[in-house]
Each structure stands twice: as structure tokens, then as C-alpha cells.
C-alpha atoms as a PDB file:
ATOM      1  CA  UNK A   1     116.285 195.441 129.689  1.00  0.00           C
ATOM      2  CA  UNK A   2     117.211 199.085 131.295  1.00  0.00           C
ATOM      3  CA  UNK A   3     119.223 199.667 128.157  1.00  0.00           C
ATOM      4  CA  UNK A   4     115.864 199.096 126.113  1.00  0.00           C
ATOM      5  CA  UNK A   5     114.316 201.344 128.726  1.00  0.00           C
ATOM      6  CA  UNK A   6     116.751 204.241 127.921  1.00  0.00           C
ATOM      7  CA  UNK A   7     116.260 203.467 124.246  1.00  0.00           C
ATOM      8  CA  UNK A   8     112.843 204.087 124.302  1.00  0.00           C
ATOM      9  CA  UNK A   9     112.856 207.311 126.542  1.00  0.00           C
ATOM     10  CA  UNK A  10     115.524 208.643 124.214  1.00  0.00           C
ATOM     11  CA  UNK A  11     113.323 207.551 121.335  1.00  0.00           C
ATOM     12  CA  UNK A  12     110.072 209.224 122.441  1.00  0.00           C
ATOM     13  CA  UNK A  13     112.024 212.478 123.247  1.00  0.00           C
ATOM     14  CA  UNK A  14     113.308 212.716 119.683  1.00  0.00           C
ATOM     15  CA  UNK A  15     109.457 211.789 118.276  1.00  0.00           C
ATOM     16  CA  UNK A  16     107.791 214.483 120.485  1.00  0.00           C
ATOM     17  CA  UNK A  17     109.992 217.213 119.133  1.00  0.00           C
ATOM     18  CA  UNK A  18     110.166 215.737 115.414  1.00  0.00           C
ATOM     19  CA  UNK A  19     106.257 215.940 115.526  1.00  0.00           C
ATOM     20  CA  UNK A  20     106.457 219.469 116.575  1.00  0.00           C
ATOM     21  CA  UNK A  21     108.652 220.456 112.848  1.00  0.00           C
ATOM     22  CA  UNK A  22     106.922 217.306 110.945  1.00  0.00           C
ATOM     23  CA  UNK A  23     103.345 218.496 111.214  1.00  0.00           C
ATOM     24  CA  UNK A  24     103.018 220.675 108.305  1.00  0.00           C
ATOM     25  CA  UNK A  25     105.116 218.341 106.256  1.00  0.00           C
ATOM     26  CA  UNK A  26     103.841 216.627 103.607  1.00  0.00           C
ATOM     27  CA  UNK A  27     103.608 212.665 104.251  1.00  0.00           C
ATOM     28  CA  UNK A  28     106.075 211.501 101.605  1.00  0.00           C
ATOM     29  CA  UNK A  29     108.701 213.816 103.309  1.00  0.00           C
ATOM     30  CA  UNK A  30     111.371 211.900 104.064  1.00  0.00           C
ATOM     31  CA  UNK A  31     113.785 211.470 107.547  1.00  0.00           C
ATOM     32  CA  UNK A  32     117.084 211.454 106.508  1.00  0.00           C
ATOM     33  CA  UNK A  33     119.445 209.747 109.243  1.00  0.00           C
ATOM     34  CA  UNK A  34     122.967 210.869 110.075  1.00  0.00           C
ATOM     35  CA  UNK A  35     125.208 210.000 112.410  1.00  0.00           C
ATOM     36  CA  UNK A  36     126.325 206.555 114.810  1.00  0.00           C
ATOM     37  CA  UNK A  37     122.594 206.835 116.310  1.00  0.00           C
ATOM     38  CA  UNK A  38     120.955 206.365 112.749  1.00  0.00           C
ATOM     39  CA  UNK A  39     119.502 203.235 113.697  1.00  0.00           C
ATOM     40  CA  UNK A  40     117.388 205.094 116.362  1.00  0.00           C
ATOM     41  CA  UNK A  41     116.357 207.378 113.863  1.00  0.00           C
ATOM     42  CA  UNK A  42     115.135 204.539 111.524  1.00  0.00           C
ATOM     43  CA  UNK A  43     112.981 203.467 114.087  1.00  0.00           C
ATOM     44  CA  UNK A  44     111.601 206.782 114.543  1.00  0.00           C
ATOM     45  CA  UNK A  45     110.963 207.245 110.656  1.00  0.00           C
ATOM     46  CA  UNK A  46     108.973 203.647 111.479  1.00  0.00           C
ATOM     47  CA  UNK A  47     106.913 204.779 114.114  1.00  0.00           C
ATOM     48  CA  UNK A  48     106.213 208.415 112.552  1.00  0.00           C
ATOM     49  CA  UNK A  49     105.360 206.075 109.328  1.00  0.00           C
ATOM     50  CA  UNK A  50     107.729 207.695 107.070  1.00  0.00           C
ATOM     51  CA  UNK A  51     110.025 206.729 104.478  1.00  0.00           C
ATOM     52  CA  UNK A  52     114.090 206.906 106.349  1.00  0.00           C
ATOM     53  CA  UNK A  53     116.415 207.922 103.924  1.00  0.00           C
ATOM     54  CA  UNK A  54     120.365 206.782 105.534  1.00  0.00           C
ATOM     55  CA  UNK A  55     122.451 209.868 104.455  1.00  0.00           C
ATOM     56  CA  UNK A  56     125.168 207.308 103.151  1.00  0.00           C
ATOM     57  CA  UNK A  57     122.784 206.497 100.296  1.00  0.00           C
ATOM     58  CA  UNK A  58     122.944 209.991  99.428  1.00  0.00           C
ATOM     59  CA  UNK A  59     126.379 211.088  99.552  1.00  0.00           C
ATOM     60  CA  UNK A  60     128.660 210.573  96.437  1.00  0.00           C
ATOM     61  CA  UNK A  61     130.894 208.650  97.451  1.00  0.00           C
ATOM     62  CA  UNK A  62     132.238 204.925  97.084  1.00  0.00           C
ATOM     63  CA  UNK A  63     130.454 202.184  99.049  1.00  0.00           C
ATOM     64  CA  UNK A  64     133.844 201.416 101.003  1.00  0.00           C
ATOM     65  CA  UNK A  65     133.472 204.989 102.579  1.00  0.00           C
ATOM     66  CA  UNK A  66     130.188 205.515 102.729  1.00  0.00           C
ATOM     67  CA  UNK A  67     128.897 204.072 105.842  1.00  0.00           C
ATOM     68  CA  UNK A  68     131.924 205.919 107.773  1.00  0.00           C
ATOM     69  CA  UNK A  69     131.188 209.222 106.014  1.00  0.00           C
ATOM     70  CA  UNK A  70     127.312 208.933 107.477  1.00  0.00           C
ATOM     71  CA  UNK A  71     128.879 208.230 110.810  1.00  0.00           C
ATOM     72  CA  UNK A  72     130.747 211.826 111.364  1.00  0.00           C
ATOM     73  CA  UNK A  73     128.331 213.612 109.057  1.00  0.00           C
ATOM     74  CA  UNK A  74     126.829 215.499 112.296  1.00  0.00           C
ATOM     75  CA  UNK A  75     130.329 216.519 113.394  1.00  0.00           C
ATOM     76  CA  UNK A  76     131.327 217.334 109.882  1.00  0.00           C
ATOM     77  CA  UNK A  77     128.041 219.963 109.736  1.00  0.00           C
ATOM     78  CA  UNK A  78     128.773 221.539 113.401  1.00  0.00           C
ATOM     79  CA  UNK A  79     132.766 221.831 112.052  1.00  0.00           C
ATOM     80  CA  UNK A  80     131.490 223.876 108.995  1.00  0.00           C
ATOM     81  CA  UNK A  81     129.029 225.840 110.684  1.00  0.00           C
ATOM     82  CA  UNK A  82     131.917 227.038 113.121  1.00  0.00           C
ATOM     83  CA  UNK A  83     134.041 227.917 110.277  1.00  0.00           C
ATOM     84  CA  UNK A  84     131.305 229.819 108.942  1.00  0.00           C
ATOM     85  CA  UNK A  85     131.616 231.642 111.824  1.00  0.00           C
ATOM     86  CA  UNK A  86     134.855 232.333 112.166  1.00  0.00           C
END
């Protein structure tokens, strides 16, 4: 129960500020979800009543690597934005 507490907090943080930057959107704008926490984001896409996109349906890649690739996709990003500025 306090972990579906936190969940929720966590979750209401992340729709507050994706409300802020989704306003002007149009509605068939899609929320793409990276990362080991996608399955929180899916649940905001659901309550925000958008269409959630996981990045590993995007990325060209096989289906055995997929999945994994999703998972470090945020660190991958922050790794190449360093090197950028570097």
C-alpha cells in the first residue's frame, strides 16, 4: 500500500509538469516512454488520455534487443549530450 502511495505522488508530479509543456499540443500528440520507469509513464499517457508510444517500438533494432535498448535510452541521451559538450 505505501509503495502505491509513492507511485501515485511520483505520478501526479510528472502529470502536473507534463500539463505545463502538453497544453498547446495537439491531442493526437503522442508520449513516447523511455527508460525502466516506462510503465509509469504509460499510465500517465492514460490519465492525460493520450496515445503512449514505448520508444522500443521505435528504435530499429531486433526484438531480442529492443526492450533493453528502451531501458538505458535516458542514460544513452544524457551520455551524448555530455559528449556534445566536451
Amino acid at each position: 500500500e505505501v509503495a502505491r502511495w509513492f507511485s501515485e505522488q511520483q505520478l501526479r508530479k510528472i502529470h502536473d509538469a507534463a500539463s505545463l509543456v502538453a497544453g498547446p499540443m495537439a491531442r493526437d500528440v503522442p508520449i513516447v516512454g523511455a527508460g525502466t520507469g516506462r510503465w509509469q509513464i504509460r499510465r500517465l499517457a492514460k490519465r492525460m488520455q493520450r496515445r503512449f508510444v514505448d520508444f522500443a517500438e521505435i528504435i530499429p533494432a531486433g526484438d531480442a534487443v529492443r526492450g533493453e535498448a528502451s531501458s538505458v535510452a535516458p542514460a544513452s541521451a544524457v551520455a551524448l549530450l555530455a559528449g556534445f559538450q566536451l
